[in-house]
Protein backbone atom coordinates (compact mmCIF):
# COMPACT_ATOMS: atom_id res chain seq x y z
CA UNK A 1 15.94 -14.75 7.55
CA UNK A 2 13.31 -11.94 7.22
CA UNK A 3 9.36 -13.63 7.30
CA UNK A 4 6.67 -11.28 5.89
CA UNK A 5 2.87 -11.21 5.92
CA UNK A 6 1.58 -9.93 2.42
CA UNK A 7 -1.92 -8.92 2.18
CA UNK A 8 -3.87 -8.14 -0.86
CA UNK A 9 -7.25 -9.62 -0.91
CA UNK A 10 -8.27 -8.90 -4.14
CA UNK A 11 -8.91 -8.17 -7.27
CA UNK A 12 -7.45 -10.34 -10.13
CA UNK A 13 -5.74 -7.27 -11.66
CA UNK A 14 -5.01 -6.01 -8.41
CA UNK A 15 -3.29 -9.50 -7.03
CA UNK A 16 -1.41 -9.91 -10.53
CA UNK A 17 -0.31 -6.13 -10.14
CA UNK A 18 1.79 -7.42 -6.72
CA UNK A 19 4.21 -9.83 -8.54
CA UNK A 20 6.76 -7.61 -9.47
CA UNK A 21 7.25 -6.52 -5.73
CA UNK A 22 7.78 -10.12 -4.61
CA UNK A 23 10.23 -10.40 -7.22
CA UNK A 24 12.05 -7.36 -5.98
CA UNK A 25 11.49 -7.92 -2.39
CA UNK A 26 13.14 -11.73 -2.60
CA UNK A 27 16.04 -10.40 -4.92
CA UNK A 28 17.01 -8.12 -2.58
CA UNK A 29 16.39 -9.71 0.47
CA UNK A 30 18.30 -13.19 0.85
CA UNK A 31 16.26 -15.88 2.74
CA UNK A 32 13.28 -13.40 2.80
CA UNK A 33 9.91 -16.16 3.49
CA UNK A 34 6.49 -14.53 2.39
CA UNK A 35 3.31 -15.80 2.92
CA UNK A 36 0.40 -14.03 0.93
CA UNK A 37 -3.32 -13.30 2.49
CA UNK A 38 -5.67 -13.89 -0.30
CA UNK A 39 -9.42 -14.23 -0.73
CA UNK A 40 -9.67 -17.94 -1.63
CA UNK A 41 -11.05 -16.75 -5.19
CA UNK A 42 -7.55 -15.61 -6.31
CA UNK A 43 -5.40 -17.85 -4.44
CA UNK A 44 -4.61 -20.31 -7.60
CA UNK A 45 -2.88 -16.70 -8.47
CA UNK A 46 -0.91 -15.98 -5.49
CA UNK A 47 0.03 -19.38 -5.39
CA UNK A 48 1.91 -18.83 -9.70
CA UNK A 49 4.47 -16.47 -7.78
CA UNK A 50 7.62 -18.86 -7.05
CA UNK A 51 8.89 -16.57 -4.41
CA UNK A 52 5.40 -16.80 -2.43
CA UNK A 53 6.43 -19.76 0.43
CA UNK A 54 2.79 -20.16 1.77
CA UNK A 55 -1.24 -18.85 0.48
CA UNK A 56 -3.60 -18.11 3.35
CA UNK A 57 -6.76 -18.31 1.54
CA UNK A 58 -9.53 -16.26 3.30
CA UNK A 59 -13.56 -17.34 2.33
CA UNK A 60 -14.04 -13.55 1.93
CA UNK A 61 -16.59 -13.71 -0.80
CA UNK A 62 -18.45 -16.56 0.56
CA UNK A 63 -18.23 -15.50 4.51
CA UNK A 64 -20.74 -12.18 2.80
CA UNK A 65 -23.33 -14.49 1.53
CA UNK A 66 -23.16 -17.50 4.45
CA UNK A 67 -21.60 -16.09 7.44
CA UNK A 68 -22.47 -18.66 9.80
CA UNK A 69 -21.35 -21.62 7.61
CA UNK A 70 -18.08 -19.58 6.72
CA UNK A 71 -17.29 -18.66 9.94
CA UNK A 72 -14.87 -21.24 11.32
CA UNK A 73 -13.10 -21.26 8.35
CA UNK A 74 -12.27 -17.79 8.84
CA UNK A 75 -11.31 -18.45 12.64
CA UNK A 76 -9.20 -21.24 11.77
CA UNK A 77 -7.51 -19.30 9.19
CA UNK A 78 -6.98 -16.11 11.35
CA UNK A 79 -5.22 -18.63 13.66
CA UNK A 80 -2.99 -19.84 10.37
CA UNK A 81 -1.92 -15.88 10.90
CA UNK A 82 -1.31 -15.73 14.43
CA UNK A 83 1.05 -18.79 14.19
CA UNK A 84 3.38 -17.54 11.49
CA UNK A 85 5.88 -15.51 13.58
CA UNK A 86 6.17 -12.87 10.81
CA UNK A 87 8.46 -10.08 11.37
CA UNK A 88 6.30 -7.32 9.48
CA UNK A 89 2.67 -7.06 7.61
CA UNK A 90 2.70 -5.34 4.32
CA UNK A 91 -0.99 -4.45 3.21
CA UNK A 92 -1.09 -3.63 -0.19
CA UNK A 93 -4.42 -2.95 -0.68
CA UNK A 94 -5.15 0.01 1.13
CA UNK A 95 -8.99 -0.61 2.03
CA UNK A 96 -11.35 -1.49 5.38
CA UNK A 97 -11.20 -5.05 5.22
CA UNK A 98 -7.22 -5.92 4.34
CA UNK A 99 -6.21 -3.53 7.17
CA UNK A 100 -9.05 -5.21 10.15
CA UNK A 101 -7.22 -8.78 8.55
CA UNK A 102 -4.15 -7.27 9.54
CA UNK A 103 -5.44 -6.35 12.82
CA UNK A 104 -7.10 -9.81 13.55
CA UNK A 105 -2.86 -11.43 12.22
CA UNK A 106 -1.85 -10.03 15.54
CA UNK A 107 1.28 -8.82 13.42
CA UNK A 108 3.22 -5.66 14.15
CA UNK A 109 4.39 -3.65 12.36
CA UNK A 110 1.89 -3.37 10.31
CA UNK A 111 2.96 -1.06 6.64
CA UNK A 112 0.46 -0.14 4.33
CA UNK A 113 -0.13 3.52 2.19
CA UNK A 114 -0.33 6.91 4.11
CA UNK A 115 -3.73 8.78 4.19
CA UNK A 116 -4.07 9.94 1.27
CA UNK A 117 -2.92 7.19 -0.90
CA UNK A 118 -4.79 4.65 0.48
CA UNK A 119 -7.69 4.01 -1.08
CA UNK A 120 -9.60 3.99 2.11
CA UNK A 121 -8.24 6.79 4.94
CA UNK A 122 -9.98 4.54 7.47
CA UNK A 123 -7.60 1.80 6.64
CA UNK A 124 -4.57 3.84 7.51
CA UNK A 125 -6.08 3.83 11.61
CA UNK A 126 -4.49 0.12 11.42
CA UNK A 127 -0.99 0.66 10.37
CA UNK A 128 2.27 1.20 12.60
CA UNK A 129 3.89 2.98 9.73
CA UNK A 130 2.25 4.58 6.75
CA UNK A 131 4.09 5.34 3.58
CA UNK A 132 3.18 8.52 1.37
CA UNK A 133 2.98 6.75 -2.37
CA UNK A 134 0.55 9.21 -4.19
CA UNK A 135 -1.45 7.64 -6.79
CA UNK A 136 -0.12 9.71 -9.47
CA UNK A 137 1.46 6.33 -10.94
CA UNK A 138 0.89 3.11 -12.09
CA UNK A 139 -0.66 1.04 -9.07
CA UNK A 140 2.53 -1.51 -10.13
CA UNK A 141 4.92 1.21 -9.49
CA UNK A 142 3.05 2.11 -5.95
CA UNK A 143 3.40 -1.40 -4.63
CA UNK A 144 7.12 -1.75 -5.77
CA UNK A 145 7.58 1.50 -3.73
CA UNK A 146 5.08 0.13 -0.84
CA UNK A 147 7.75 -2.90 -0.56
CA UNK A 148 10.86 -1.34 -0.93
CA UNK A 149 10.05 1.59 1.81
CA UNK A 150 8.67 -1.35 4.04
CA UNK A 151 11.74 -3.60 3.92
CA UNK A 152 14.41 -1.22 3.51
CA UNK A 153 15.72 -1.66 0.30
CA UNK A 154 16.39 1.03 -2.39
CA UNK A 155 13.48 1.01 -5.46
CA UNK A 156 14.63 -0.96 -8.49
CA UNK A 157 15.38 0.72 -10.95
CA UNK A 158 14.91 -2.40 -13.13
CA UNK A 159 11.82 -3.20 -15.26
CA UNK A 160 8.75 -4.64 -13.40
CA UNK A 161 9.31 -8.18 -13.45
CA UNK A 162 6.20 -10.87 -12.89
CA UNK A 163 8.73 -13.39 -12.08
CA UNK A 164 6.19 -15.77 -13.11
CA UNK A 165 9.62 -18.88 -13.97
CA UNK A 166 7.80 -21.63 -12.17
CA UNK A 167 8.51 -25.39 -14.33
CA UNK A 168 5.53 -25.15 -15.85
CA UNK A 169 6.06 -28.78 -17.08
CA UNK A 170 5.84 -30.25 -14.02
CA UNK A 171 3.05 -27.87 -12.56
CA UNK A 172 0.92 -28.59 -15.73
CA UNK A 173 -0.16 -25.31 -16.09
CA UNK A 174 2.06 -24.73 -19.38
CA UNK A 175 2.26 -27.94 -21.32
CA UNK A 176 3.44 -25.91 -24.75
CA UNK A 177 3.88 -22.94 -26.30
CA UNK A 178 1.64 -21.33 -28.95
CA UNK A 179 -1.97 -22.75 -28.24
CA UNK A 180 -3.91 -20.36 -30.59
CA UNK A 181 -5.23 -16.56 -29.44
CA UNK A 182 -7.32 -15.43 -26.71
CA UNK A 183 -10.10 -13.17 -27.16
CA UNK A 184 -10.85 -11.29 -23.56
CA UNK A 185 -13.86 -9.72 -24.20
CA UNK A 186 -15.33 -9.64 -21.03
CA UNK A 187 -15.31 -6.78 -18.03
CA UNK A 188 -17.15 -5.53 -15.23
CA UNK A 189 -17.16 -2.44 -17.13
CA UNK A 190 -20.14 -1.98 -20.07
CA UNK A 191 -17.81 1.19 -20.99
CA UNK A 192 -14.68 -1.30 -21.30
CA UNK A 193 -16.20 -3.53 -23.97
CA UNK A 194 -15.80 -3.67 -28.12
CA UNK A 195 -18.43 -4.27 -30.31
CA UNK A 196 -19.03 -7.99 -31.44
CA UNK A 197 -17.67 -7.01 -34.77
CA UNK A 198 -14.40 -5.86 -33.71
CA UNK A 199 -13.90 -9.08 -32.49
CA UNK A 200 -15.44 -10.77 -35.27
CA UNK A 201 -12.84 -9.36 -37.47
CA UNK A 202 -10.16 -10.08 -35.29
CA UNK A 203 -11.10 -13.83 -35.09
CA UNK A 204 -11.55 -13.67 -38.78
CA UNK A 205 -8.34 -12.60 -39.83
CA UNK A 206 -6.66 -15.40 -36.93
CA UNK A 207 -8.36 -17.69 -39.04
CA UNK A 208 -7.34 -16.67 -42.32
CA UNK A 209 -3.74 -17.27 -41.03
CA UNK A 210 -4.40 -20.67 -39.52
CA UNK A 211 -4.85 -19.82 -35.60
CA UNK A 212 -7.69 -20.62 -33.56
CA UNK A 213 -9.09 -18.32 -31.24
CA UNK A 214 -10.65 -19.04 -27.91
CA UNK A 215 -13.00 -17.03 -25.92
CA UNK A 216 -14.11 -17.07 -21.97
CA UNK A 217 -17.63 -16.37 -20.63
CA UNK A 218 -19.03 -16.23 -17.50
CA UNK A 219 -22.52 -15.27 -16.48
CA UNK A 220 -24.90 -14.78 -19.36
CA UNK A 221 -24.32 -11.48 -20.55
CA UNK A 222 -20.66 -13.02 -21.45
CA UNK A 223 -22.34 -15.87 -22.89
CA UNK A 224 -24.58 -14.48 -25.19
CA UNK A 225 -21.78 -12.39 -26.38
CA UNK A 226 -19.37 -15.24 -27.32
CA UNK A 227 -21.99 -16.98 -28.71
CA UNK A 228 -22.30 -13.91 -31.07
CA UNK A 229 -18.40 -13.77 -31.74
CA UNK A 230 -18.28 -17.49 -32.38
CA UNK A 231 -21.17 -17.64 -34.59
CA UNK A 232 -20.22 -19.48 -37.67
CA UNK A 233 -16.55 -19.56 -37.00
CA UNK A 234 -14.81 -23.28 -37.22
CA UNK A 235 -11.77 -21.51 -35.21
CA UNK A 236 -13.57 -19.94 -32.95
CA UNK A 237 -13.85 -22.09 -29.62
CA UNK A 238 -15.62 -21.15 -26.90
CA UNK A 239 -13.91 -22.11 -23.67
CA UNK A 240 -16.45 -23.99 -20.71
CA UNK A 241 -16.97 -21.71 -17.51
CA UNK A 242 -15.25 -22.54 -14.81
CA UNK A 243 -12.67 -21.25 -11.86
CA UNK A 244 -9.07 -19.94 -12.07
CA UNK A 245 -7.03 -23.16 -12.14
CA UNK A 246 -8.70 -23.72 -15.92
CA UNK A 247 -8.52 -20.25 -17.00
CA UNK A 248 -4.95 -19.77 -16.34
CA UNK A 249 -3.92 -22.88 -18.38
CA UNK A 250 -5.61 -21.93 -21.21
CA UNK A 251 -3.98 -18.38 -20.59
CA UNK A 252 -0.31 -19.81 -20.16
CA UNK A 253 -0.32 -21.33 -23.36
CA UNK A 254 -1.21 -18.93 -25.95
CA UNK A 255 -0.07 -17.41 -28.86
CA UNK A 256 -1.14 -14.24 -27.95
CA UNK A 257 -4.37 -12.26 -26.56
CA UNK A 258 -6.07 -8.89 -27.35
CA UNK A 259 -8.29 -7.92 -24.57
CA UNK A 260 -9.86 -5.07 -23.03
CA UNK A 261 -9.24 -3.56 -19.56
CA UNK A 262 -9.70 -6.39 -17.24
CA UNK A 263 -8.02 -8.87 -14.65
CA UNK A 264 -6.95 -11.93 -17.10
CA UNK A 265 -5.81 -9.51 -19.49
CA UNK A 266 -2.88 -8.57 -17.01
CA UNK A 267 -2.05 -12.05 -16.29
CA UNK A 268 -1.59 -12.58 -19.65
CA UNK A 269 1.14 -9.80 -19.85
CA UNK A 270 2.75 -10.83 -16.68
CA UNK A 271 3.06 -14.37 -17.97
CA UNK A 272 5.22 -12.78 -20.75
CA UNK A 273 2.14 -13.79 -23.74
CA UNK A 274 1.66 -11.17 -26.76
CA UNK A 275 -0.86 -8.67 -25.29
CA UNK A 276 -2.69 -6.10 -27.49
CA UNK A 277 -4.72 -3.92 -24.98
CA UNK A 278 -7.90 -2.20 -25.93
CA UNK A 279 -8.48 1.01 -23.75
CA UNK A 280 -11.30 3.75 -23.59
CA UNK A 281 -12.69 5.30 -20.72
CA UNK A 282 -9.59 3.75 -18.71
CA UNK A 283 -6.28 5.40 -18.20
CA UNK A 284 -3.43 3.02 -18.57
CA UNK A 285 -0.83 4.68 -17.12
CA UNK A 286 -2.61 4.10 -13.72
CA UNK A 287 -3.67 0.34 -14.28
CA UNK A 288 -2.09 -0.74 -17.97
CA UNK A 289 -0.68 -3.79 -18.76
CA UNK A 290 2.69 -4.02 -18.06
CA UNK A 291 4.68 -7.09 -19.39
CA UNK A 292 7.89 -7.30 -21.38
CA UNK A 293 5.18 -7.59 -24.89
CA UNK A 294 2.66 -6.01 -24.39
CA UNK A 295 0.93 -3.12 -26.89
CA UNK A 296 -1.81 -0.74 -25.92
CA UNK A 297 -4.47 1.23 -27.79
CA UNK A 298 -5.84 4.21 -26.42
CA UNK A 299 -8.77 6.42 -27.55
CA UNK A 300 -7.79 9.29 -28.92
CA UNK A 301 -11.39 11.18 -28.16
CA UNK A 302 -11.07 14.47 -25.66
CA UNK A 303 -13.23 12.87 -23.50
CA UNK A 304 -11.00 9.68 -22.86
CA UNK A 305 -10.07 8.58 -20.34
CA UNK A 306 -13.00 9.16 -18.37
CA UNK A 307 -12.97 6.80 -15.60
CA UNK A 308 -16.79 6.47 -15.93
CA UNK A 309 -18.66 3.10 -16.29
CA UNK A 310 -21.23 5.25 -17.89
CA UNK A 311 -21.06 6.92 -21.00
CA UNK A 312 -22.13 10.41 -21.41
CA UNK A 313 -21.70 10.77 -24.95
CA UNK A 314 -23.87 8.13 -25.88
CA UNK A 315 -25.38 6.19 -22.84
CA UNK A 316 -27.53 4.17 -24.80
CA UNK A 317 -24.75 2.21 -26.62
CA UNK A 318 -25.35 -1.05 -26.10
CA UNK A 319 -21.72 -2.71 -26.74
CA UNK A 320 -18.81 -0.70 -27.29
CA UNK A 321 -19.13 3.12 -26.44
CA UNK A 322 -18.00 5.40 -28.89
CA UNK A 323 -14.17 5.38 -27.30
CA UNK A 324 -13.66 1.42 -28.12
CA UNK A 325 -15.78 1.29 -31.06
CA UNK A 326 -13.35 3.77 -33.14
CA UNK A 327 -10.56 0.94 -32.90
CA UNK A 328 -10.34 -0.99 -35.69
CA UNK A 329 -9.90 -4.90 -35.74
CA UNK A 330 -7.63 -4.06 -39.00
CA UNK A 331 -5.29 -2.48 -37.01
CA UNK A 332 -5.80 -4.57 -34.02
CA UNK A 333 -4.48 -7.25 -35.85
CA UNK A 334 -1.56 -5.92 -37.73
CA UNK A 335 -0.07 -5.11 -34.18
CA UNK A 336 -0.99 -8.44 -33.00
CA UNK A 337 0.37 -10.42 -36.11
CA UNK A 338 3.61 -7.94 -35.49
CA UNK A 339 4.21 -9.77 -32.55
CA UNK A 340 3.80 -13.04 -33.13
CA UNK A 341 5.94 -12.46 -36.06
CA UNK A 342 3.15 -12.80 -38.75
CA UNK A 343 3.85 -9.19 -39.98
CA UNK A 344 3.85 -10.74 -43.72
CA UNK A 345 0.13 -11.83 -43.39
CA UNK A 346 -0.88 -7.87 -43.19
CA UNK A 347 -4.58 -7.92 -42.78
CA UNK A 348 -7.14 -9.69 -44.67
C-alpha cells in the first residue's frame, strides 16, 4: 500500500486538468490511497475523482480576506496533514503557496516540477526531487508525466482519461442523460468572450430543434450578459448563482455545451458531455479541452494565439475581440448538432 499527498490548490481548470493522473497513478499502482489538498472552493471537484480516498479542504481564499477568523481552520487542517502518514507529496501546481503547504504537511519527499517548469522557481526551494517537464505541452500531459516520474511508473501511453465513473445515481449529481445545452459564456478573460449574438444564434437554432439551453452567471458583468442572451427566448433559462455542488449537476446532465476558454468548460469534457470549444487569444494545445468528444475552434488570425487579456488590434471591443467574433454560430452549431447526432437539422 503506497499513501500519497496530492496538492493542487487551484484553479477549476487547473484541478479538473489532474484527473487523468489519478486515474493513471491508481491503475498502475495497486492499493495506492491519495488524499488531495484543495482550496475549499474546488473541493466538491476533487471530491468527483473516485480514486481520490480523502479532500483536505484548505480556506485559502477566505484565510486572504479574514485571516484571524480563518486561522484555526487552517491550523487544524495543517494538522489533518501531519497525521496522514503519507509516503510522498506530489505538488502539482508549481507556485509559492502549494509548495510552503507542502512544507507546513511535514511530508518528505516532497516532488513537484524542476526550475524551469514550475511556474514559480521559488517553489522548486521546497522540493526533495524536482522533475524537468518543460511546458512545451499540454499542462494535462505535464501532470501525467509529474505522476508517473514521482511514483515510478512508465507514462501511459493511453488516452487521458478523467475517470470521472462514480454512480452518479446514487451521488445525485447525474439523475439523467440529455438535460438540454449549456451555454458557457463566461471567463476571467474579456479577450476569451463571444459576442451576445453568437450566442444568440446558437440558442436560436437549439430551439428550433427542440432543446433548451441554459446559461450560468456570476457577478454582474455575467449577469447582464445572460440577461442579453436570454432576452426573449422561451428556451433560454438562466441558471440561479450559486457554488460548485449546483453547477456541476446542471453540467453532468447535459446534452452538450459550447463554451469558451474557461474552468467549467473542461469539466464538461472530462465528464465525457459534447464540448464545442471557442478559442482566440488562447492556445489549446497548452490548456484545450481534452475529453473523449470534444471539438475545438481556433482563430485563424496571425495574431492568434496571443496569450493577451488585452487586445491590441482593437482594444476597445467591448464583447468579443476580433479573434472570437469571426466564428460563426452557423458553424458552431453544425459541429455541435454533429455530435449529438442532429446532423439532419443543418442550421436554421
Amino acid at each position: 500500500m503506497m499513501r500519497v499527498l496530492l496538492v493542487k490548490l487551484s484553479s477549476l481548470g487547473d484541478v479538473v486538468h489532474t484527473y487523468p493522473a489519478v486515474t493513471d497513478a491508481a491503475r498502475a499502482i495497486s492499493g495506492l490511497e491519495l488524499d488531495w489538498v484543495v482550496d475549499e472552493t474546488f473541493a466538491p471537484l476533487a471530491r468527483l475523482h473516485p480514486s481520490v480516498r480523502n479532500v483536505i479542504a484548505l480556506p485559502i481564499r477566505r484565510m486572504k480576506r479574514k485571516p484571524r477568523e480563518t486561522f484555526a481552520e487552517m491550523k487544524d487542517a495543517v494538522g489533518m496533514l501531519r497525521g496522514g502518514g503519507y509516503d510522498l507529496l506530489i505538488d502539482a501546481q508549481g507556485l509559492m503557496k502549494s509548495a510552503l503547504v507542502g512544507v507546513f504537511s511535514g511530508v518528505t519527499p516532497r516532488h513537484g516540477f524542476a526550475k524551469g517548469s514550475a511556474r514559480e522557481a521559488m517553489a522548486t526551494w521546497f522540493y526533495q526531487v524536482g522533475h524537468d517537464i518543460p511546458e512545451t505541452e499540454h499542462m494535462v500531459t505535464r501532470i501525467r508525466k509529474l505522476f508517473a516520474q514521482s511514483l515510478g511508473y512508465p507514462m501511459p501511453t493511453t488516452a487521458a482519461d478523467a475517470g470521472l465513473v462514480p454512480d452518479f445515481a446514487n451521488t445525485g449529481i447525474r439523475t439523467r442523460s440529455g438535460d438540454g445545452v449549456v451555454l458557457i459564456h463566461g471567463t476571467s478573460w474579456a479577450t476569451k468572450t463571444w459576442t451576445v449574438e453568437g450566442w444568440r444564434g446558437v440558442a436560436e437554432r437549439c430551439g428550433a430543434a427542440g432543446l433548451g439551453v441554459k446559461l450560468f452567471a456570476h457577478g454582474a458583468t455575467e449577469t447582464e450578459r445572460a440577461g442579453r442572451i436570454a432576452a426573449d427566448m422561451p428556451n433560454v433559462e438562466q441558471v440561479p448563482a450559486g457554488g460548485l455542488e449546483s453547477i456541476i449537476p446542471v453540467i453532468a446532465n447535459a446534452a452538450g455545451v459550447v463554451t469558451v476558454d474557461t474552468g467549467l468548460g473542461h469539466l464538461a469534457a472530462a465528464f465525457g458531455i459534447p464540448t464545442i470549444g471557442l478559442y482566440g487569444p488562447t492556445n489549446p494545445g497548452l490548456t484545450g479541452l481534452v475529453g473523449p468528444d470534444v471539438e475545438e475552434f481556433l482563430s485563424t488570425r496571425d495574431c492568434a494565439p496571443c496569450e493577451q487579456a488585452r487586445c491590441r488590434i482593437k482594444p476597445d471591443f467591448g464583447e468579443g475581440p476580433p479573434c472570437m467574433a469571426d466564428q460563426a454560430p452557423d458553424r458552431v452549431w453544425s459541429a455541435l448538432a454533429r455530435r449529438l447526432r442532429l446532423a439532419s437539422l443543418g442550421s436554421v
